[in-house]
Protein backbone atom coordinates (compact mmCIF):
# COMPACT_ATOMS: atom_id res chain seq x y z
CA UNK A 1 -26.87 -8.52 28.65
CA UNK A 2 -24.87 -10.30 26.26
CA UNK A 3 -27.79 -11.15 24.20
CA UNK A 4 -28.75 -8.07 23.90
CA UNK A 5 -24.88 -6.87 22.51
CA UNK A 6 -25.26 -9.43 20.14
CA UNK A 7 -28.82 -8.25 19.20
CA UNK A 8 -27.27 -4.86 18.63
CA UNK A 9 -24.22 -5.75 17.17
CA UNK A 10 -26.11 -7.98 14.22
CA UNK A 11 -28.96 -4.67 13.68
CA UNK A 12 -25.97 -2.29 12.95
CA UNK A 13 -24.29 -5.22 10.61
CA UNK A 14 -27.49 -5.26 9.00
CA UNK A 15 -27.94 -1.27 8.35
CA UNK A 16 -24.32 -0.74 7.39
CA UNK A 17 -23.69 -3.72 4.94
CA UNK A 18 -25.81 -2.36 2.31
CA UNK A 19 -23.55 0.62 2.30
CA UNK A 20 -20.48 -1.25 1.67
CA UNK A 21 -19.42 -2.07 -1.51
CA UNK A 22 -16.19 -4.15 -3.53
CA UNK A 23 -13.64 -2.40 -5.32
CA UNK A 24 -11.97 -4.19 -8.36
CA UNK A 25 -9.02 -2.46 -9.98
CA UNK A 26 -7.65 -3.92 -13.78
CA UNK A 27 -3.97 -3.00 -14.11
CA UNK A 28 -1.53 -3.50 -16.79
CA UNK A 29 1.78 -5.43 -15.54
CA UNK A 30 4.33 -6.43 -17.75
CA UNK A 31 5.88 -10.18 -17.41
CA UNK A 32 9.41 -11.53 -17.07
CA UNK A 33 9.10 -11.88 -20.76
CA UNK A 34 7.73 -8.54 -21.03
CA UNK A 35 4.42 -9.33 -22.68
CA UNK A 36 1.80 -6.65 -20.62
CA UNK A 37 -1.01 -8.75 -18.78
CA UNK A 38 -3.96 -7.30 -16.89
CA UNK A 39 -3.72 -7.81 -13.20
CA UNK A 40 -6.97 -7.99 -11.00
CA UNK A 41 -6.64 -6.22 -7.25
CA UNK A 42 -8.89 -5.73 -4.89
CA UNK A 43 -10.25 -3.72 -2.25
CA UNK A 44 -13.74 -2.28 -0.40
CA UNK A 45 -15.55 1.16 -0.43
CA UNK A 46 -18.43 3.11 1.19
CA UNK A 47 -21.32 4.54 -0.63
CA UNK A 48 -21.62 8.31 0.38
CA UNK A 49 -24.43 10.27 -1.39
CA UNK A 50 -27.39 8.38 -3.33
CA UNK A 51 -26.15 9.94 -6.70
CA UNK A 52 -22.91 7.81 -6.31
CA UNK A 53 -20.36 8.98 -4.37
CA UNK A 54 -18.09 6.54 -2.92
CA UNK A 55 -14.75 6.52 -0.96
CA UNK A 56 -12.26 3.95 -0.95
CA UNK A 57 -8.31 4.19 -0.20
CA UNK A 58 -6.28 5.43 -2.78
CA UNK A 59 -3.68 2.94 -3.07
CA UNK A 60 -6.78 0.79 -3.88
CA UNK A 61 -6.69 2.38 -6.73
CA UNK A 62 -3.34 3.21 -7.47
CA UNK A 63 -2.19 2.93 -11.44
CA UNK A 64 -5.52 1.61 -12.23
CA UNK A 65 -6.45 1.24 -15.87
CA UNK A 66 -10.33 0.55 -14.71
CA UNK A 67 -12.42 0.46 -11.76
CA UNK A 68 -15.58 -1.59 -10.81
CA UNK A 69 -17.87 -1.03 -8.17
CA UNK A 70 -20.25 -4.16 -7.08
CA UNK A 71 -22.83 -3.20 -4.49
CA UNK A 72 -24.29 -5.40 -2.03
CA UNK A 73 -27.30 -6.47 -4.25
CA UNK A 74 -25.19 -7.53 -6.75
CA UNK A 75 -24.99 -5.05 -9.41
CA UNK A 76 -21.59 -4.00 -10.73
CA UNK A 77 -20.90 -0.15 -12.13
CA UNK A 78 -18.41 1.13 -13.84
CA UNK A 79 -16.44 3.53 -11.97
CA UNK A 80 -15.08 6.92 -12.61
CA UNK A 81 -11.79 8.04 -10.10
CA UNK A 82 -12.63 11.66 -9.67
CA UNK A 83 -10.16 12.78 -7.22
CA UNK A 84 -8.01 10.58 -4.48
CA UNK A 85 -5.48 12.30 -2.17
CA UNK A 86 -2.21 9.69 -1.84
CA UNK A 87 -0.99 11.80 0.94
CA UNK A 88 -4.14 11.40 2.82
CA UNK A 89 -5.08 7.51 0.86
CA UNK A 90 -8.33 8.61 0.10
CA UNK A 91 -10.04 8.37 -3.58
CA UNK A 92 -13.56 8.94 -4.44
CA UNK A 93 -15.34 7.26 -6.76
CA UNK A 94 -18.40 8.51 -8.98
CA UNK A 95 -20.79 5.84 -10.23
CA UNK A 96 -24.22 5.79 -12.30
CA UNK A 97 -26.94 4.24 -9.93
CA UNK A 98 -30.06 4.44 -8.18
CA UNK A 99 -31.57 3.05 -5.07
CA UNK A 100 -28.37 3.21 -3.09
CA UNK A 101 -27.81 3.25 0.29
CA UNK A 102 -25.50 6.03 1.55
CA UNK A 103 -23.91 5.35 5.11
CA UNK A 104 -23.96 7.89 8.04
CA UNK A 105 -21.34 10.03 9.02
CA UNK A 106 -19.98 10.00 12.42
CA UNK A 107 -18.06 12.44 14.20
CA UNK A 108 -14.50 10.81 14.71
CA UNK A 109 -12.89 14.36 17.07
CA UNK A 110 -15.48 12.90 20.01
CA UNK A 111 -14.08 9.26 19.76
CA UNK A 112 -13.15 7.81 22.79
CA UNK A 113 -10.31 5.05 24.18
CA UNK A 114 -12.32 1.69 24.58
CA UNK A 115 -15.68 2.16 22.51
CA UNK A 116 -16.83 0.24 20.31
CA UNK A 117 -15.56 -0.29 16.71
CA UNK A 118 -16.65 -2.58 13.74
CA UNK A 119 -14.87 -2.82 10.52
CA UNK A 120 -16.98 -4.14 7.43
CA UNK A 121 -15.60 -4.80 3.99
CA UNK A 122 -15.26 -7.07 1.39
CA UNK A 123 -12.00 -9.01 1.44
CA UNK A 124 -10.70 -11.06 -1.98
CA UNK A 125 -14.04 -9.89 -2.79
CA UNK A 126 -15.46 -12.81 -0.96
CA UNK A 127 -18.91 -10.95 0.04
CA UNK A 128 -18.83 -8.82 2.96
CA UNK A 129 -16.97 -9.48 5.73
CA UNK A 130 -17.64 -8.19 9.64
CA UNK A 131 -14.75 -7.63 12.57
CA UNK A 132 -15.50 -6.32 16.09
CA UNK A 133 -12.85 -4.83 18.48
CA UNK A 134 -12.96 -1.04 19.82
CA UNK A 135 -11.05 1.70 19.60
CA UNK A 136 -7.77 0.96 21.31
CA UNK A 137 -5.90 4.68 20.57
CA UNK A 138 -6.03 7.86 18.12
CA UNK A 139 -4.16 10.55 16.94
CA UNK A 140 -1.74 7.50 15.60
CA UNK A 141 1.01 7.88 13.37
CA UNK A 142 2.35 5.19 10.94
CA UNK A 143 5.36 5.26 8.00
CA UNK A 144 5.07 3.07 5.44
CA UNK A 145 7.99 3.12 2.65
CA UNK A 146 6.03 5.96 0.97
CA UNK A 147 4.65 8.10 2.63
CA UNK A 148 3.38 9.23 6.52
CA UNK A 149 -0.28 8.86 7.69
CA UNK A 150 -1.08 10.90 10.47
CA UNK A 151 -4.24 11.41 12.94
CA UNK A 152 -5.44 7.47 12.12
CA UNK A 153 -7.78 5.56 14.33
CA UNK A 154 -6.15 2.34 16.11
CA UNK A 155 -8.35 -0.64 16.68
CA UNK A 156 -8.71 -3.65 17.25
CA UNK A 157 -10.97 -4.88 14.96
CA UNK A 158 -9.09 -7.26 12.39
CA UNK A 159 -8.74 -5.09 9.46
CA UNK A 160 -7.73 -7.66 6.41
CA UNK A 161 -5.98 -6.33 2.16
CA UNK A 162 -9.02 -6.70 1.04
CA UNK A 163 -10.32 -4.45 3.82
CA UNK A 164 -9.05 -1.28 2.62
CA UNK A 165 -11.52 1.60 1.78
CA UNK A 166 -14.38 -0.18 3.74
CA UNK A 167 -16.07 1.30 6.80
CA UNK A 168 -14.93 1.13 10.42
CA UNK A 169 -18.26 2.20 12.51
CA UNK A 170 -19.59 3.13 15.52
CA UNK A 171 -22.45 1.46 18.30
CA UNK A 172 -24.83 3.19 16.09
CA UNK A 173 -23.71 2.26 12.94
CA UNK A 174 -22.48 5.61 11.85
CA UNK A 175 -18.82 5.81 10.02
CA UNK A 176 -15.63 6.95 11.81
CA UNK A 177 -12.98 6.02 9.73
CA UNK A 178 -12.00 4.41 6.87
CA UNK A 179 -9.63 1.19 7.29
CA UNK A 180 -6.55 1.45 5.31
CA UNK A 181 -4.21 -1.94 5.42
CA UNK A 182 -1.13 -0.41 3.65
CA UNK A 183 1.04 -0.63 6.23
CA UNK A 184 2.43 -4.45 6.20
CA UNK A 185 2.89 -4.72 10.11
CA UNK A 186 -0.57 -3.17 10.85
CA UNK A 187 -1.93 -6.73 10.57
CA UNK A 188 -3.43 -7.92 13.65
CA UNK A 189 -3.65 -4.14 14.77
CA UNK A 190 -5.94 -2.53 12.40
CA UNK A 191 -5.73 1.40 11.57
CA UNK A 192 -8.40 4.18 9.60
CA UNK A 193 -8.61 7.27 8.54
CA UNK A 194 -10.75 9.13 10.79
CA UNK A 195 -13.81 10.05 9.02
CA UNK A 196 -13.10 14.24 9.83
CA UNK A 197 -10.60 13.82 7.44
CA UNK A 198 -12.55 12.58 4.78
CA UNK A 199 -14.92 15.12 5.66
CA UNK A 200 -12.60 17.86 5.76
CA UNK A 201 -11.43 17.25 1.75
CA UNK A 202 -14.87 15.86 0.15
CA UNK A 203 -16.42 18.70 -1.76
CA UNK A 204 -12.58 19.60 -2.68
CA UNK A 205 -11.88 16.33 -4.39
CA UNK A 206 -14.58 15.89 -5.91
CA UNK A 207 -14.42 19.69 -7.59
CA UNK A 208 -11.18 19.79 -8.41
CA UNK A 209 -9.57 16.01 -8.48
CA UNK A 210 -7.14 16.56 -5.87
CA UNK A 211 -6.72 18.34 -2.36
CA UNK A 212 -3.92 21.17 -1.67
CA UNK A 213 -3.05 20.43 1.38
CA UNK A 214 -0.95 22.91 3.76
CA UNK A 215 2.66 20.88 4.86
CA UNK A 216 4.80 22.15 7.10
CA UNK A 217 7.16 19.70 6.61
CA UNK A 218 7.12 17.21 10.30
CA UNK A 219 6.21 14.22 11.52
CA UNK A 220 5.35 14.32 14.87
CA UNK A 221 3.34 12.53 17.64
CA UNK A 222 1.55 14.53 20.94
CA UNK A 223 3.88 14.89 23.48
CA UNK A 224 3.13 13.79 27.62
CA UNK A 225 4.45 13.38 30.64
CA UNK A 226 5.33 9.98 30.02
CA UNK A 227 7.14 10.80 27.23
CA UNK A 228 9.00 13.69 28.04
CA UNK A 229 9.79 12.14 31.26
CA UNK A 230 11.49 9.01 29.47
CA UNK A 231 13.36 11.43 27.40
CA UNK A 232 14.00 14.02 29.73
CA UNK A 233 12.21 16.53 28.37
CA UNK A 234 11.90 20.48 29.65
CA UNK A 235 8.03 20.36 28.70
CA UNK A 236 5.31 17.75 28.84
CA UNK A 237 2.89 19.21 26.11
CA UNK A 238 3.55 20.14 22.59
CA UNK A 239 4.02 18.29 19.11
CA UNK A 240 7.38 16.01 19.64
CA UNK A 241 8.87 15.86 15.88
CA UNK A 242 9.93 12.12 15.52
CA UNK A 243 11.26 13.13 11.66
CA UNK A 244 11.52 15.81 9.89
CA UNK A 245 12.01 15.11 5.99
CA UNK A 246 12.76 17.85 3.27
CA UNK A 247 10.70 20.64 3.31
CA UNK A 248 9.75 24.22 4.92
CA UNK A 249 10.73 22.91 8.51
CA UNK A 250 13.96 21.52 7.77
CA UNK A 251 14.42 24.90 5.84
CA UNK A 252 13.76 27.03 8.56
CA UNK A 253 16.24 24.22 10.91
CA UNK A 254 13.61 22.32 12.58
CA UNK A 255 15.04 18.78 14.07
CA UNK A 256 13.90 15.38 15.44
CA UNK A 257 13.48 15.59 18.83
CA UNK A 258 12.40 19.62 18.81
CA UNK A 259 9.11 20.27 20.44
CA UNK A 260 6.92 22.49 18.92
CA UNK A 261 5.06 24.43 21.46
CA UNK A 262 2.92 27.34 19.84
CA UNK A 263 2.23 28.46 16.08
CA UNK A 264 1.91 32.66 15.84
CA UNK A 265 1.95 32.76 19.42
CA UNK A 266 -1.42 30.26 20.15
CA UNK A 267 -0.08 27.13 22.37
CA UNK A 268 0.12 23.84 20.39
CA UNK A 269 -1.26 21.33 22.88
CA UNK A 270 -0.39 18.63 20.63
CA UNK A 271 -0.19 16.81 16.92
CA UNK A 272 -4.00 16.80 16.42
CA UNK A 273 -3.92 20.47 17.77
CA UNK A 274 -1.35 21.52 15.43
CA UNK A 275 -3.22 19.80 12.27
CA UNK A 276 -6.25 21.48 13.42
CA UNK A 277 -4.09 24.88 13.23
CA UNK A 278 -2.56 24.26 10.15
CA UNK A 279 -5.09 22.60 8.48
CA UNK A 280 -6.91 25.60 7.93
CA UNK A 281 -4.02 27.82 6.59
CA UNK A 282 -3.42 28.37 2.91
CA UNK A 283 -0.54 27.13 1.02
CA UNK A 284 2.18 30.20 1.16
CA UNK A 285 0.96 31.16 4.31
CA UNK A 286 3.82 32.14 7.01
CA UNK A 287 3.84 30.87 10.32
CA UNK A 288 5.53 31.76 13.50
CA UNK A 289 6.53 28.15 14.81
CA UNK A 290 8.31 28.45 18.45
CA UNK A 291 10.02 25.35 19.87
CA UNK A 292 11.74 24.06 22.50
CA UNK A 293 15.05 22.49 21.80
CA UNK A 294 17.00 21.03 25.35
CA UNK A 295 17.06 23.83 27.17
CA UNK A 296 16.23 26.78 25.08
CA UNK A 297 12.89 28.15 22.96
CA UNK A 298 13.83 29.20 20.03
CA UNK A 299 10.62 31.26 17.09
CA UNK A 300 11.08 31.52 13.70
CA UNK A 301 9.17 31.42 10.35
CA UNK A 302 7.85 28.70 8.22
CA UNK A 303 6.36 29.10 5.03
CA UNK A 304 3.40 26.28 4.20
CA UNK A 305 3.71 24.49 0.75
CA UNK A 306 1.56 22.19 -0.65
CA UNK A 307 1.71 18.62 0.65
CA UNK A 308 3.29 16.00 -1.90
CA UNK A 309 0.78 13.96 -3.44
């Protein structure tokens, strides 16, 4: 049985690889003496379409004066950024090539506790790079000094710097998420982007550069009865806000430690359920947001802006 795992495991290394690509990023730093140097980085991306299409993260390719793409064979393109979402920290890339090998999309919403994950990438853009592990949670939140990333994939596949932007896959090879490494104490842990969320913003970035993104204004994580029996909680489902920074729910008096528990009168079973709700609204829409706070439910409205890039 093992053999044949290991049979399996090398046949999906072998179809995905070729999809996986390095990322090198030229910047322009300025010295203690304050002469400006160019400074190499480095990260990993996956090849989307066959006309070029490729996502990485975007703090890949943050400030980035250029942007090369080598493939797997070898060959090394220049690279045009034509739209990256910091809030999300995704970027696609557009370059001029043939005989590429796209990877396949997966379907991250059916993912399941305890399957199987591999992360592939190309770290210090060494050559590509393979770490196995499975999905150990989702629907994760993480801060970083910056910014919030919400609805990630946690695994525990060893995702590496030089990992970011590369693919995270399934049993059958197809991509789930996108491995970000941005978050210093993720080491050891390993988080992506789940691959809906890619999905959800491709055509948009690359048509218009960027993605305008409904915010409410809340970080938040799903809300059970474990945790709203260790804080002594009135209700055991809803989205628990664990911050709430400046913005359209601290405007309308939203607080950490509220529980939001239905948007225009549809229950909110969760984070991912509220995303899914919001998600879909347009920037200036008004919501109806009801919460629980202690002992009372309390409605008001919310106006959606655009999320901070």
């Amino acid at each position: 049985m093992f053999l044949e795992l290991e049979k399996k495991l090398i046949e999906i290394v072998d179809e995905v690889v070729p999809s996986v690509v390095s990322v090198t990023t030229t910047r322009l730093a300025r010295t203690q003496f304050s002469q400006v140097v160019p400074v190499k980085g480095q990260g990993s991306g996956v090849v989307l379409t066959k006309d070029g299409f490729i996502v990485t993260n975007a703090h890949v390719i943050e400030g980035a004066r250029d942007v090369d793409v080598t493939l797997h064979d070898g060959r090394t393109f220049k690279a045009v950024v034509v739209g990256e979402s910091k809030i999300r920290d995704l970027a696609i890339l557009k370059i001029e090539a043939v005989d590429l090998n796209p990877i396949e999309m997966g379907d991250s919403e059916k993912l399941k506790v305890g399957q199987l994950a591999i992360a592939i990438g190309n770290p210090l853009g060494l050559g590509s790079t393979v770490t196995f592990g499975m999905v150990s949670a989702i629907d994760r939140t993480i801060q970083s000094q910056e910014s919030f990333l919400e609805g990630l994939i946690q695994t525990s596949a060893q995702i590496n710097p030089g990992n970011s932007g590369g693919a995270l896959v399934d049993s059958s090879g197809r991509l789930i998420g996108v491995p970000t490494a941005m978050i210093p104490w993720s080491q050891g842990i390993g988080f992506a982007i789940a691959v809906d969320s890619l999905k959800a913003i491709f055509d948009e970035l690359v048509q218009t550069g960027t993605v305008r993104t409904p915010w409410m204004g809340i970080v938040g994580v799903t809300l059970n009865k474990g945790i709203a029996a260790h804080y002594k909680l009135r209700v055991d489902k809803g989205a628990l806000l664990v911050d709430v920074p400046k913005g359209p729910a601290m405007r309308m008096g939203l607080q950490a430690g509220d529980v939001i528990i239905a948007i225009d009168d549809n229950e909110i079973s969760g984070m991912e359920d509220l995303r899914r709700r919001v998600i879909h609204k347009r920037v200036g829409t008004k919501l109806m947001v009801r919460f629980q706070r202690g002992k009372d439910i309390f409605e008001g409205y919310l106006e959606l802006i655009d999320a901070p890039q």
